[in-house]
C-alpha atoms as a PDB file:
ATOM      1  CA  UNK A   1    -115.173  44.256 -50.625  1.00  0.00           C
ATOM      2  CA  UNK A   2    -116.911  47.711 -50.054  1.00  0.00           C
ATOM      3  CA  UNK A   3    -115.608  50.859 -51.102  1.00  0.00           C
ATOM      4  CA  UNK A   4    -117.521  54.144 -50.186  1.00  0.00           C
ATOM      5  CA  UNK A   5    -118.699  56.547 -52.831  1.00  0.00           C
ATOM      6  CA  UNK A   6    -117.579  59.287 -50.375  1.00  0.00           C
ATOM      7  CA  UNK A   7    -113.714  58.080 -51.080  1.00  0.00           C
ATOM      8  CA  UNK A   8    -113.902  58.211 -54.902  1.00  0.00           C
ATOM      9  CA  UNK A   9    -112.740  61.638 -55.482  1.00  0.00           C
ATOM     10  CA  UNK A  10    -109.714  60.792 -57.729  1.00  0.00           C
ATOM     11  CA  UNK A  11    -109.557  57.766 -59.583  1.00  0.00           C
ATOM     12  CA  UNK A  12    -109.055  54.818 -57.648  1.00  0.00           C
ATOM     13  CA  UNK A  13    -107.677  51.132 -58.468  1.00  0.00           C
ATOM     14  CA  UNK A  14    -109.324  47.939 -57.292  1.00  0.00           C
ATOM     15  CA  UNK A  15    -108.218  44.590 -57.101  1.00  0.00           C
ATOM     16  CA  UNK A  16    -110.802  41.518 -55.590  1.00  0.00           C
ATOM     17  CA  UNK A  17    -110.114  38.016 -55.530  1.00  0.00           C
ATOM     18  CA  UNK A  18    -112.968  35.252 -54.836  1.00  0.00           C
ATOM     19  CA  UNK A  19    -112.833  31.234 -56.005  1.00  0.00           C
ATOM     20  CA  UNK A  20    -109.954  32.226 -58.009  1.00  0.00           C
ATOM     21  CA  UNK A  21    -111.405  34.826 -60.207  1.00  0.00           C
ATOM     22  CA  UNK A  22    -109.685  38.349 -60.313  1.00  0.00           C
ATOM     23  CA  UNK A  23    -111.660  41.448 -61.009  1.00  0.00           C
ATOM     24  CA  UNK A  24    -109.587  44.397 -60.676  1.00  0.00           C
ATOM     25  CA  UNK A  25    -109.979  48.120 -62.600  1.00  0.00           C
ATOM     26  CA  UNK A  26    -110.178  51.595 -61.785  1.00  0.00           C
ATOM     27  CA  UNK A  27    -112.995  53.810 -60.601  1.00  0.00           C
ATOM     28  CA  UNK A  28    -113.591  56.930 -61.747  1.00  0.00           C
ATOM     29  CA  UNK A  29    -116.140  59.552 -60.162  1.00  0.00           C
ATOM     30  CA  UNK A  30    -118.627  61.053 -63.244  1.00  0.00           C
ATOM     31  CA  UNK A  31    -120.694  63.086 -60.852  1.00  0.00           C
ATOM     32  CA  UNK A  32    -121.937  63.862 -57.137  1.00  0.00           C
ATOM     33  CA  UNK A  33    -123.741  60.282 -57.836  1.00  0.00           C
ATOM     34  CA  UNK A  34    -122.131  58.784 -60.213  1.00  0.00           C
ATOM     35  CA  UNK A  35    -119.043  56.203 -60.347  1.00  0.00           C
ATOM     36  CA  UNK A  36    -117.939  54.775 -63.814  1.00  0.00           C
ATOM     37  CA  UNK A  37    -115.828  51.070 -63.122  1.00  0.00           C
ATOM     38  CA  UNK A  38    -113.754  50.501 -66.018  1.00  0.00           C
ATOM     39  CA  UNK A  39    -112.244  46.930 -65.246  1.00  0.00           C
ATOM     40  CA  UNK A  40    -111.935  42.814 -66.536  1.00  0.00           C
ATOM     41  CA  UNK A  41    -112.758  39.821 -64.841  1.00  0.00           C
ATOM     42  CA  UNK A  42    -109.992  36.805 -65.003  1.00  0.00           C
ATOM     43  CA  UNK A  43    -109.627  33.682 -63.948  1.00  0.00           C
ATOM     44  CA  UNK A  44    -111.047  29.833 -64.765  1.00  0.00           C
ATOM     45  CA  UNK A  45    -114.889  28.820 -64.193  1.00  0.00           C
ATOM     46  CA  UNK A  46    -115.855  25.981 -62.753  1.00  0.00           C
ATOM     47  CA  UNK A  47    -119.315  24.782 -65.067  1.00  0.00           C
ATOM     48  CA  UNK A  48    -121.283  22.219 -66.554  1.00  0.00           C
ATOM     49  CA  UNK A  49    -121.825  21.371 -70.217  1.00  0.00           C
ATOM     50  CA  UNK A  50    -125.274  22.907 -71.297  1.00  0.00           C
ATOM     51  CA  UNK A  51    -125.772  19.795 -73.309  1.00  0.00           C
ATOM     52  CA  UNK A  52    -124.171  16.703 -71.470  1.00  0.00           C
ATOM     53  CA  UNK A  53    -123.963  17.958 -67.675  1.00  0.00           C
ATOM     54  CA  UNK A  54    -120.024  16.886 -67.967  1.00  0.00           C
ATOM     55  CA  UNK A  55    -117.864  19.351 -65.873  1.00  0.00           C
ATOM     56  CA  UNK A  56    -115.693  22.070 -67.537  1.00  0.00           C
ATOM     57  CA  UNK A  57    -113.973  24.835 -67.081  1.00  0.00           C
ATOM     58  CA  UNK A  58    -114.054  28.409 -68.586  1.00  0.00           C
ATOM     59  CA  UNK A  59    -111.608  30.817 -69.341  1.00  0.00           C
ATOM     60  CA  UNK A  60    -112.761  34.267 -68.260  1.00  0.00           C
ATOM     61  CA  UNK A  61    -111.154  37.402 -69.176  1.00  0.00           C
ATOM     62  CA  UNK A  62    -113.743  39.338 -69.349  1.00  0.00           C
ATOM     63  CA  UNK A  63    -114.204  43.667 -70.555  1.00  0.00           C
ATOM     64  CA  UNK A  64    -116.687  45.007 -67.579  1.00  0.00           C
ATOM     65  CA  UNK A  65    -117.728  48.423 -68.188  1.00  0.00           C
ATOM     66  CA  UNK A  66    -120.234  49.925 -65.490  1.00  0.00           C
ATOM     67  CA  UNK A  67    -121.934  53.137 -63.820  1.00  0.00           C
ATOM     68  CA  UNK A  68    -122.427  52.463 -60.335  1.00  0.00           C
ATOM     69  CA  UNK A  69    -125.045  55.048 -58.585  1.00  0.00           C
ATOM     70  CA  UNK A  70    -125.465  56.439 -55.449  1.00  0.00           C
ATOM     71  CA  UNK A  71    -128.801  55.699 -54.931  1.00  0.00           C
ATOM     72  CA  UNK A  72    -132.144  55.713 -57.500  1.00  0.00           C
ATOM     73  CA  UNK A  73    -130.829  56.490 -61.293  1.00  0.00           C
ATOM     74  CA  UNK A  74    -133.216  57.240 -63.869  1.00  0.00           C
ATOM     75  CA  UNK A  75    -132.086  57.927 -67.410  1.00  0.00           C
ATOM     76  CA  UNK A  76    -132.877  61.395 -69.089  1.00  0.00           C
ATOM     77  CA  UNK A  77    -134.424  59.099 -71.514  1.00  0.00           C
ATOM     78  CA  UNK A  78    -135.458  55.997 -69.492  1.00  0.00           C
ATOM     79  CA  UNK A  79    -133.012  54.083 -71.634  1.00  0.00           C
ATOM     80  CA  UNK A  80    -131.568  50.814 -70.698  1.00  0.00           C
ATOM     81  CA  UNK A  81    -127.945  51.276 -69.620  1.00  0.00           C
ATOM     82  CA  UNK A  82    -125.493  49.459 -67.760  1.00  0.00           C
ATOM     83  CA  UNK A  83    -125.531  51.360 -64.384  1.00  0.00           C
ATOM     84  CA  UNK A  84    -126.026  49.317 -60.915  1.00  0.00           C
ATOM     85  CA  UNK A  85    -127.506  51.222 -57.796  1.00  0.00           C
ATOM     86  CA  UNK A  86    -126.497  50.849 -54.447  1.00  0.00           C
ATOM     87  CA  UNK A  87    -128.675  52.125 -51.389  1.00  0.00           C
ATOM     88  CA  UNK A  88    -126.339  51.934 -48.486  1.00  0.00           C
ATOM     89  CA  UNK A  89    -123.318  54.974 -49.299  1.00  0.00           C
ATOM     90  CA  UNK A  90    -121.018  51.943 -50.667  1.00  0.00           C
ATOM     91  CA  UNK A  91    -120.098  49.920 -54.074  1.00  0.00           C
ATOM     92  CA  UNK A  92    -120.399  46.250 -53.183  1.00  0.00           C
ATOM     93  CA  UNK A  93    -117.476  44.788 -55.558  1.00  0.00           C
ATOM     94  CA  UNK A  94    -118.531  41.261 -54.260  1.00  0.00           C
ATOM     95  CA  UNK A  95    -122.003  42.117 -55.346  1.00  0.00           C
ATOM     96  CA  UNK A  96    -120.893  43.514 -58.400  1.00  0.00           C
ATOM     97  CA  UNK A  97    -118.579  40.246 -59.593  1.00  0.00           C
ATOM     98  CA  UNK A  98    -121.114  37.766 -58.880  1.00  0.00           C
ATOM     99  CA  UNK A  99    -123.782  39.487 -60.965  1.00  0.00           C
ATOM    100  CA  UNK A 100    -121.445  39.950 -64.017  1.00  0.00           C
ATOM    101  CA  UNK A 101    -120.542  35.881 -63.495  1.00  0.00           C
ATOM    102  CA  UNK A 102    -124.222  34.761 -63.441  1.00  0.00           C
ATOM    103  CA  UNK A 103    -124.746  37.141 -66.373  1.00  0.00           C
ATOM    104  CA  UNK A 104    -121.799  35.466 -67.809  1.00  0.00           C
ATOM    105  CA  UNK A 105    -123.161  31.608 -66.868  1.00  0.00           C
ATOM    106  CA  UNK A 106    -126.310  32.185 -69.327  1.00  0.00           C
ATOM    107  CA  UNK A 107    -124.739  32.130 -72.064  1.00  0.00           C
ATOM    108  CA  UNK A 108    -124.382  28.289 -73.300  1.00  0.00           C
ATOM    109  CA  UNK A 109    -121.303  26.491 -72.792  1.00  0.00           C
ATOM    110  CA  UNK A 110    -120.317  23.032 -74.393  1.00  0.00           C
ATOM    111  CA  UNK A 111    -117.737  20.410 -73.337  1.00  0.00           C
ATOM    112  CA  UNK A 112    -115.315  19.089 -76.550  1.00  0.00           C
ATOM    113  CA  UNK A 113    -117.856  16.235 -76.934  1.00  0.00           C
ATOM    114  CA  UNK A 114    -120.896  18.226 -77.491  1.00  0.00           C
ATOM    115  CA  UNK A 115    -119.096  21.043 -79.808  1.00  0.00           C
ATOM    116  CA  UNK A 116    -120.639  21.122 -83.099  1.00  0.00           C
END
């Protein structure tokens, strides 16, 4: 699901479903550039135990707080920060959900077997 920076003038709600996980939020625009995406991710993850390789599931409701940017951003300060850049006039919510998931996937995850 695309949505244009050109139609973010007021702050507008999202909702995107894909392999049963929900992200759905608001965007807001900041500046000429700039798009803030104030949202959480739901749903169950399908996923392997880190330890054993035995499937499981995770329970996702996950607090995603972005910048999205019309093009190259640089920070005043060259800080990190959490802002994604897109290069073709649109936010890529697709895009956007499966990066926060694989972020989300490196983390390590045990089955009840492995648990400490």
């Amino acid at each position: 699901m695309k949505i244009s920076f050109n139609k973010i003038s007021s702050p507008t709600s999202f909702k995107f479903e894909n392999d049963g996980l929900i992200f759905e939020g608001e965007l807001k625009r900041k500046s000429d550039k700039l798009v803030a995406c104030e949202g959480v991710i739901r749903g169950v993850l399908a996923h392997n135990c880190d330890k054993c390789g035995a499937d499981i599931e995770l329970n996702l409701n996950e607090r995603v707080d972005l910048t999205f940017s019309d093009g190259v951003w640089e920070d005043d300060e060259n800080a990190l920060s959490d802002t994604i850049e897109f290069f073709d006039g649109a936010i890529d919510l697709g895009e956007v959900l499966n990066g926060e998931i694989e972020a989300f996937k490196s983390d390590y995850f045990y089955c009840e077997k492995c648990k400490f």
